[in-house]
Protein backbone atom coordinates (compact mmCIF):
# COMPACT_ATOMS: atom_id res chain seq x y z
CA UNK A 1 -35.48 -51.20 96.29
CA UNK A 2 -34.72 -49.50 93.16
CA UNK A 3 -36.52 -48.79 89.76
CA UNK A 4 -35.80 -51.15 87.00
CA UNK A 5 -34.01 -50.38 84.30
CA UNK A 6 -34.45 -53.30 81.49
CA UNK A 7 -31.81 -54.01 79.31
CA UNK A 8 -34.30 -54.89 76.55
CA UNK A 9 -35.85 -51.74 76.56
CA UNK A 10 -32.17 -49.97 76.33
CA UNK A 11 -31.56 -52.35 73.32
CA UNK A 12 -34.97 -50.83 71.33
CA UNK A 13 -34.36 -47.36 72.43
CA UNK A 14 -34.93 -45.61 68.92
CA UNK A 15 -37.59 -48.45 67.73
CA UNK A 16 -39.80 -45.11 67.30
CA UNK A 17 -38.24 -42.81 65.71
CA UNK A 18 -41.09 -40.34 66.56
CA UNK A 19 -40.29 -41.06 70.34
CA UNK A 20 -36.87 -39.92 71.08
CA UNK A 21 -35.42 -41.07 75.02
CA UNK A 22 -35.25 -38.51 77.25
CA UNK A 23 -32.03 -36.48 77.97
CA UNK A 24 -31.69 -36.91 81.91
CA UNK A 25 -28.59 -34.96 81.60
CA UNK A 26 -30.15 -31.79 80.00
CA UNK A 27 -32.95 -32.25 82.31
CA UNK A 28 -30.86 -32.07 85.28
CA UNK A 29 -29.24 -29.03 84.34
CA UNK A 30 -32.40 -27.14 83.17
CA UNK A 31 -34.11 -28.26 86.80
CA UNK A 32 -31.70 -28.81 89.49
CA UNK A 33 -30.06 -25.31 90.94
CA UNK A 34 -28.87 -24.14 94.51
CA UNK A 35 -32.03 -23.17 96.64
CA UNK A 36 -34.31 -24.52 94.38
CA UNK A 37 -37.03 -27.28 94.77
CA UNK A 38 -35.94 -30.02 92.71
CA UNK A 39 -32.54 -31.85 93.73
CA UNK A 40 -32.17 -34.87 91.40
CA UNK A 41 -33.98 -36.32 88.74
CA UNK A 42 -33.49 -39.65 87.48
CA UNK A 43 -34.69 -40.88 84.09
CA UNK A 44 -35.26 -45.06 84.14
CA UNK A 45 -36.19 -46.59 80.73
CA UNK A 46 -39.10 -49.23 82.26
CA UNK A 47 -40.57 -49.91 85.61
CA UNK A 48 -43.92 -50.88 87.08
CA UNK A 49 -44.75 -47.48 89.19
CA UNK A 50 -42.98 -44.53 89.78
CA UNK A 51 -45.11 -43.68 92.65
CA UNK A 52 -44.27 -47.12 94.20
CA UNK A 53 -40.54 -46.85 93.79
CA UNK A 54 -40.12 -43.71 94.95
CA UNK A 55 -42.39 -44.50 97.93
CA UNK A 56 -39.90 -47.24 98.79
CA UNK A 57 -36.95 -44.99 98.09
CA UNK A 58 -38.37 -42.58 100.83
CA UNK A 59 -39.11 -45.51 103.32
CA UNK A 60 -35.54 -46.52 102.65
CA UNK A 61 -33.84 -43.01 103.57
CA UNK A 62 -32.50 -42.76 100.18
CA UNK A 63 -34.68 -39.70 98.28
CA UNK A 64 -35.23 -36.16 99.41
CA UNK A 65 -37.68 -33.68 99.01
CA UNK A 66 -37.82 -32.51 95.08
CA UNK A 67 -36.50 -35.88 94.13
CA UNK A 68 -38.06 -36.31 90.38
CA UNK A 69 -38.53 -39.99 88.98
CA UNK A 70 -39.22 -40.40 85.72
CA UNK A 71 -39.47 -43.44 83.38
CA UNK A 72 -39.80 -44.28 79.95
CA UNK A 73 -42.16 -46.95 80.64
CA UNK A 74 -44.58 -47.88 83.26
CA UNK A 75 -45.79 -51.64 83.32
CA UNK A 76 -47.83 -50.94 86.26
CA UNK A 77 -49.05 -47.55 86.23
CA UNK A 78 -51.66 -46.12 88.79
CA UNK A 79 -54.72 -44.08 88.58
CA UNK A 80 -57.22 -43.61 91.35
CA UNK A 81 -59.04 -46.23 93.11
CA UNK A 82 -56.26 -48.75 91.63
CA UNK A 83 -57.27 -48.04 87.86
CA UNK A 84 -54.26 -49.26 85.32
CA UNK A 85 -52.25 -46.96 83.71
CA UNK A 86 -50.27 -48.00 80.25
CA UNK A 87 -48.91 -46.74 77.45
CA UNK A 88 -46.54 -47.54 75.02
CA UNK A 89 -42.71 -46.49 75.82
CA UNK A 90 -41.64 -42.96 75.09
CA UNK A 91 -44.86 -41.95 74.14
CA UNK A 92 -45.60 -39.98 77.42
CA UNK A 93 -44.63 -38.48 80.66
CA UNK A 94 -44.75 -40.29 83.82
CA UNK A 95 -43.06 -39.32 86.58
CA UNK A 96 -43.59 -38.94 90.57
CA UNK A 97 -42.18 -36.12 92.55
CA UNK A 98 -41.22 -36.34 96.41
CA UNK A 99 -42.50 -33.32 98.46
CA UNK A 100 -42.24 -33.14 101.82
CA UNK A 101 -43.98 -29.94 102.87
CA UNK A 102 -43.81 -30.28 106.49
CA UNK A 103 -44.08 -26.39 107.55
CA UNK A 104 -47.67 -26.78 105.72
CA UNK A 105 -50.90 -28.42 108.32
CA UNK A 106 -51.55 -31.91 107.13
CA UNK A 107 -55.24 -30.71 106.90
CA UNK A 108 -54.05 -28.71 103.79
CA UNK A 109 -52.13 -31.15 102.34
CA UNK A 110 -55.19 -32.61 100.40
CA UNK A 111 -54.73 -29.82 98.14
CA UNK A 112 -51.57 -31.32 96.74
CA UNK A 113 -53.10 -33.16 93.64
CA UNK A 114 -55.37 -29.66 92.78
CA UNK A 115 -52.00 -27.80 92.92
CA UNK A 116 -50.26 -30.62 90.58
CA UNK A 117 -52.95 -30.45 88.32
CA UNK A 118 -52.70 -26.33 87.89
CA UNK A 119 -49.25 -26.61 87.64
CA UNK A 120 -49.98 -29.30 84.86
CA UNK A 121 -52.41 -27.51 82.71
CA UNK A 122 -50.61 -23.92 82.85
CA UNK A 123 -47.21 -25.55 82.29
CA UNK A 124 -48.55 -27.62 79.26
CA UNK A 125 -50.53 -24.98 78.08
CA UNK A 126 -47.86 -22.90 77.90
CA UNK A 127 -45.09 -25.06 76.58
CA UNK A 128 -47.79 -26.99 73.96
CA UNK A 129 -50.01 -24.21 73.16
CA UNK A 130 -52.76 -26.78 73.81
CA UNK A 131 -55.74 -25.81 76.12
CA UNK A 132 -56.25 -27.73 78.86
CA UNK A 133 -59.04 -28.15 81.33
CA UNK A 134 -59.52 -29.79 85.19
CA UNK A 135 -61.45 -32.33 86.05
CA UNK A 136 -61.69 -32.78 89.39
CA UNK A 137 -60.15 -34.02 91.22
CA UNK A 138 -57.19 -35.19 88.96
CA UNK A 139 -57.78 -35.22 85.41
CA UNK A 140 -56.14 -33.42 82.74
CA UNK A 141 -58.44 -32.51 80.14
CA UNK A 142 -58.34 -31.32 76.48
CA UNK A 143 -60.51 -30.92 73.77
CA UNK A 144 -60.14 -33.30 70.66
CA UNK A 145 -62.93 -32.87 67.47
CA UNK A 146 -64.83 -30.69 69.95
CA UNK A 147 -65.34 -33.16 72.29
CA UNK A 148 -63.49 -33.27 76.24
CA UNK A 149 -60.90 -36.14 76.45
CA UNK A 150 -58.30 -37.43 79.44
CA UNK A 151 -55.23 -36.56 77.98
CA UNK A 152 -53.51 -36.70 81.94
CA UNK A 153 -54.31 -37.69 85.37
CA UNK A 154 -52.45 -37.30 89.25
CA UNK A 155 -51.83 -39.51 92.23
CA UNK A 156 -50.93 -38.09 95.71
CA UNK A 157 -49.90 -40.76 98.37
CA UNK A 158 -48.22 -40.39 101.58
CA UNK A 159 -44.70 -41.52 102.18
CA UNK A 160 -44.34 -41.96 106.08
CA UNK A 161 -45.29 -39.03 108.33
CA UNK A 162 -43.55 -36.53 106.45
CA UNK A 163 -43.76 -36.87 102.89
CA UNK A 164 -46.43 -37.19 99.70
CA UNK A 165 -45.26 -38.37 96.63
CA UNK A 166 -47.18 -36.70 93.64
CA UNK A 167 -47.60 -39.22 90.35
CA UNK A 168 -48.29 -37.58 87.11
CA UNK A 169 -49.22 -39.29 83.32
CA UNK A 170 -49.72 -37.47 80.57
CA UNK A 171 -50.80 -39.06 77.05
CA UNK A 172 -48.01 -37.31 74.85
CA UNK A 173 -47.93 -38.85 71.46
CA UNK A 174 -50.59 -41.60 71.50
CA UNK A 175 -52.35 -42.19 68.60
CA UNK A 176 -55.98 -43.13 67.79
CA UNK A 177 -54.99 -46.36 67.26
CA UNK A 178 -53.44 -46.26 70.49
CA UNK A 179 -55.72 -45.18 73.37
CA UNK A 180 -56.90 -47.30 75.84
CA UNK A 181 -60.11 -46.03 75.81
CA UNK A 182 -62.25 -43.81 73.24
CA UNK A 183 -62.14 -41.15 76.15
CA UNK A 184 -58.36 -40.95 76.24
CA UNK A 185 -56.51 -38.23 74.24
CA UNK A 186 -53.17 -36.93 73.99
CA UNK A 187 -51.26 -33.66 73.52
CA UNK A 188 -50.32 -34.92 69.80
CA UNK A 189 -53.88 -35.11 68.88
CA UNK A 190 -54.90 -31.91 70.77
CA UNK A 191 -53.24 -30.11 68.64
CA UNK A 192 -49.61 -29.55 70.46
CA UNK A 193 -47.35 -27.07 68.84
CA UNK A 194 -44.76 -29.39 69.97
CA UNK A 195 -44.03 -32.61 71.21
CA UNK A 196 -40.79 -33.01 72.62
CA UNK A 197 -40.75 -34.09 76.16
CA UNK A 198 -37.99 -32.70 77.62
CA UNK A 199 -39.51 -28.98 77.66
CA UNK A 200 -42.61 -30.17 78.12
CA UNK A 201 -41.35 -31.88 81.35
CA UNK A 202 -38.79 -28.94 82.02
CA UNK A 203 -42.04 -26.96 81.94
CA UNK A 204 -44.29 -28.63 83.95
CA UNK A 205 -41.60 -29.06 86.76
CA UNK A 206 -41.18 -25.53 86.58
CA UNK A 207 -44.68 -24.66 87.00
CA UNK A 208 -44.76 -27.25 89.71
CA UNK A 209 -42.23 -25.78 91.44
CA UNK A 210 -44.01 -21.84 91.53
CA UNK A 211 -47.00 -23.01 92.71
CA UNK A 212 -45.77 -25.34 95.28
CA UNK A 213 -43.46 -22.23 96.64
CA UNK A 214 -46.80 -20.07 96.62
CA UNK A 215 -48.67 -22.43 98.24
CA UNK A 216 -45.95 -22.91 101.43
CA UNK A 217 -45.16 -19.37 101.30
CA UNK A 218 -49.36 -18.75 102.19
CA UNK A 219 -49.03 -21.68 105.09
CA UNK A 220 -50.91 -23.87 102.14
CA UNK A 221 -54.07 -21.41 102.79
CA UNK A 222 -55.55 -21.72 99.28
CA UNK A 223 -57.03 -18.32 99.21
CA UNK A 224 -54.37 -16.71 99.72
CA UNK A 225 -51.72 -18.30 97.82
CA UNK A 226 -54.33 -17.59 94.84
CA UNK A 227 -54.39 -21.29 94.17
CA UNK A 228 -58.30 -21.95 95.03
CA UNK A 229 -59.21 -19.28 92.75
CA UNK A 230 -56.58 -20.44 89.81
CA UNK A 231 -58.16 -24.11 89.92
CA UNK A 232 -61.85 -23.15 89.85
CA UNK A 233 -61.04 -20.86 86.70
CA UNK A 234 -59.86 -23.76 85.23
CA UNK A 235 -61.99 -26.44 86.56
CA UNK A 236 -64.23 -27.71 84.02
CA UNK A 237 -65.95 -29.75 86.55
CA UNK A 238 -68.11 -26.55 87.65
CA UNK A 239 -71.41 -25.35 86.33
CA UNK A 240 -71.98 -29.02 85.19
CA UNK A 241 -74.66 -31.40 86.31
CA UNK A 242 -72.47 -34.00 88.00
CA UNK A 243 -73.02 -37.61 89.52
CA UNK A 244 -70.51 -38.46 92.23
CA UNK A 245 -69.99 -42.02 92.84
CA UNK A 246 -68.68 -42.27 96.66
CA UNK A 247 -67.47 -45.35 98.63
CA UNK A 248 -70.05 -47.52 99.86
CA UNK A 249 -72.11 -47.68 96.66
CA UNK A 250 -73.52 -44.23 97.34
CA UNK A 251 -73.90 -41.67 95.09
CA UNK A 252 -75.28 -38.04 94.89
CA UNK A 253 -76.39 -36.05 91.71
CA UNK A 254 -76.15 -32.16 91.36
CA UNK A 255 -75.01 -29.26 90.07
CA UNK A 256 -71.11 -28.77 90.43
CA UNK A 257 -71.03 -25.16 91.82
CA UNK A 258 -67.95 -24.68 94.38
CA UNK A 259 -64.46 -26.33 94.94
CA UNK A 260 -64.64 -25.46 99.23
CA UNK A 261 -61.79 -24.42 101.26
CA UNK A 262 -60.33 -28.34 102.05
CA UNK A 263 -60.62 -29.08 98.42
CA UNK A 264 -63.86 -30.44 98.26
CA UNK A 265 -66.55 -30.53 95.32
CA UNK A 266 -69.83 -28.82 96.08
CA UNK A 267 -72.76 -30.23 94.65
CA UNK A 268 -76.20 -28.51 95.13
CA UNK A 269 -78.92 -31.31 94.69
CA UNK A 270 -82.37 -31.06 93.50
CA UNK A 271 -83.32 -31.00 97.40
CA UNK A 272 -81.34 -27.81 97.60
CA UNK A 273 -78.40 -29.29 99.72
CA UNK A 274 -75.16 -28.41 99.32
CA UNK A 275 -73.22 -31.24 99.84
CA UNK A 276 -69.63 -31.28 99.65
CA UNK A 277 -67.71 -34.49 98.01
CA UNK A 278 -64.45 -35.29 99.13
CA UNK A 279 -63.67 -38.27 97.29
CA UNK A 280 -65.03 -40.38 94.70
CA UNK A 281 -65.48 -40.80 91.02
CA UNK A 282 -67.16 -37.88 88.88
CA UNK A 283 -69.34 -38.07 85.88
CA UNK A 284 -70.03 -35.36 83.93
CA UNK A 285 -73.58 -35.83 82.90
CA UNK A 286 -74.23 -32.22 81.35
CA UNK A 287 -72.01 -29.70 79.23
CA UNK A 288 -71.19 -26.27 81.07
C-alpha cells in the first residue's frame, strides 16, 4: 500500500495563494543527516490517514524508524476514540512519524503522545511565537480572544511489536469561517509571527527529535529525562476541576492535580481519592 497522491489536487496546487505546497526537497535537507533520527520524509498532496499508511508501510517492510509522512490533505484524518479530522488542503500540518524505540520498556512507551505533544508546543512556540498549552492527553492548545482553543491534537498507535507511529494535526491557517467547530483554532488566528510550514514543520521535527533522544538516553524514565516535569509545566489540564469520561459510560469528577509516573491524570475527588485516569475524554469544567 502506498499514500495517494491525486492528480486533481496536483492540478489546483496554488488555488490558495495564501497556502503555498510544501518543499519536500528543502525539508529533506533541513531534517535528514548521518546519525540523526529522521531518515526520509515524504510529502503526498492528498490521502485519507497518514497514520494508516504509514502503519501499512511498516507492516509491509518498507519504512524505518524516523520515517516522516506528510500530506497536504487528509480525507480521513484521525483523532482519538475515531473522531474525524479535516481541513482544507495546505492549510495545516499533518504528518505521522515512525519510531521504533525498542531499547525503551513497552511500559514507558505510553509516554510517547506526552513527549509529541512537548515537542509540539516548544517547537511551535518557538518557531510561531504563539503560546501554546497541553491538554491532556493530546491536545494542543492556544489562546484566541482570551479564550483556550484546539489549535492541534496527537495519535500514537502501534505498528507490530516493534514500532508506534506518532500522528500529529495542527490547524495552521484556518480561518473563522473555517473551523469545524467553535472550539477549534489555529496558529493564524493565535497570533503566529509566521505561517509558513516548512519551518514550522522543520521545527517541530527538530524538537521531536531532542526530546525523543532525551527520553531513550534516560531508558524512557520520565523523571529523569526531565520530560514529566517539562509536560506538567505546560499542562493546562492541572489545577482545573476536571470530568473524565472513561470507557464503559463511567466517569469521575475532580480536581486535576498530578500527571503520575506511567502518564496518567490524577484526579482528587470530593471523597478525597486520588484516582488516576489513564484514558478517556477530559472536560475542563473550571479555569486554573
Amino acid at each position: 500500500m502506498t499514500p495517494r497522491d491525486a492528480s486533481d489536487a496536483n492540478s489546483s496546487r496554488w488555488s490558495d495563494l495564501e497556502r503555498p505546497p510544501l518543499n519536500p526537497e528543502a525539508l529533506r535537507r533541513g531534517l535528514v543527516r548521518a546519525g540523526g533520527l529522521w531518515t526520509g520524509v515524504e510529502v503526498v498532496q492528498r490521502t485519507g490517514s497518514t497514520n494508516s499508511d504509514l502503519v501499512a508501510l511498516a507492516a509491509a517492510g518498507k519504512a524505518a524508524e524516523g520515517t516522516v509522512l506528510v500530506a497536504e490533505e487528509q480525507t480521513s484524518g484521525r483523532g482519538r476514540l475515531d473522531r474525524q479530522w479535516t481541513a482544507p488542503a495546505r492549510s495545516g500540518l499533518f504528518f505521522s512519524v515512525l519510531l521504533e524505540p525498542g531499547d525503551v520498556p513497552v511500559a514507558r512507551w505510553g509516554w510517547l503522545p506526552l513527549l509529541t505533544g512537548v515537542a509540539v508546543a516548544t517547537g511551535l512556540s518557538r518557531s510561531a511565537g504563539v503560546d501554546t498549552a497541553l491538554k491532556w492527553p493530546n491536545d494542543l492548545l492556544v489562546t484566541v480572544g482570551g479564550e483556550e482553543r484546539k489549535a492541534g491534537g496527537i495519535l500514537a498507535e502501534r505498528a507490530g511489536d516493534d514500532a508506534v507511529i506518532v500522528g500529529v494535526g495542527i490547524n495552521v491557517t484556518l480561518r473563522e469561517d473555517e473551523l469545524p467547530v467553535p472550539q477549534a483554532a489555529s496558529l493564524a488566528l493565535a497570533g503566529a509571527v509566521t505561517t509558513d510550514r516548512d519551518p514550522l514543520l522543520r521545527a517541530v521535527l527538530r524538537s521531536l527529535e531532542h526530546w525523543y533522544d532525551k527520553w531513550r538516553a534516560a531508558g524512557g524514565d520520565p523523571l529523569e529525562s526531565g520530560l514529566q516535569e517539562t509536560y506538567a509545566a505546560g499542562c493546562s489540564t492541572l489545577g482545573r476541576v476536571v470530568r473524565a469520561e472513561l470507557p464503559g459510560d463511567r466517569t469521575i469528577t475532580g480536581e486535576a492535580v498530578a500527571i503520575d509516573g506511567d502518564g496518567r491524570l490524577v484526579l482528587a475527588t470530593e471523597d478525597g481519592v486520588q484516582e488516576p485516569v489513564g484514558a478517556g475524554d477530559i472536560v475542563h469544567l473550571r479555569p486554573a
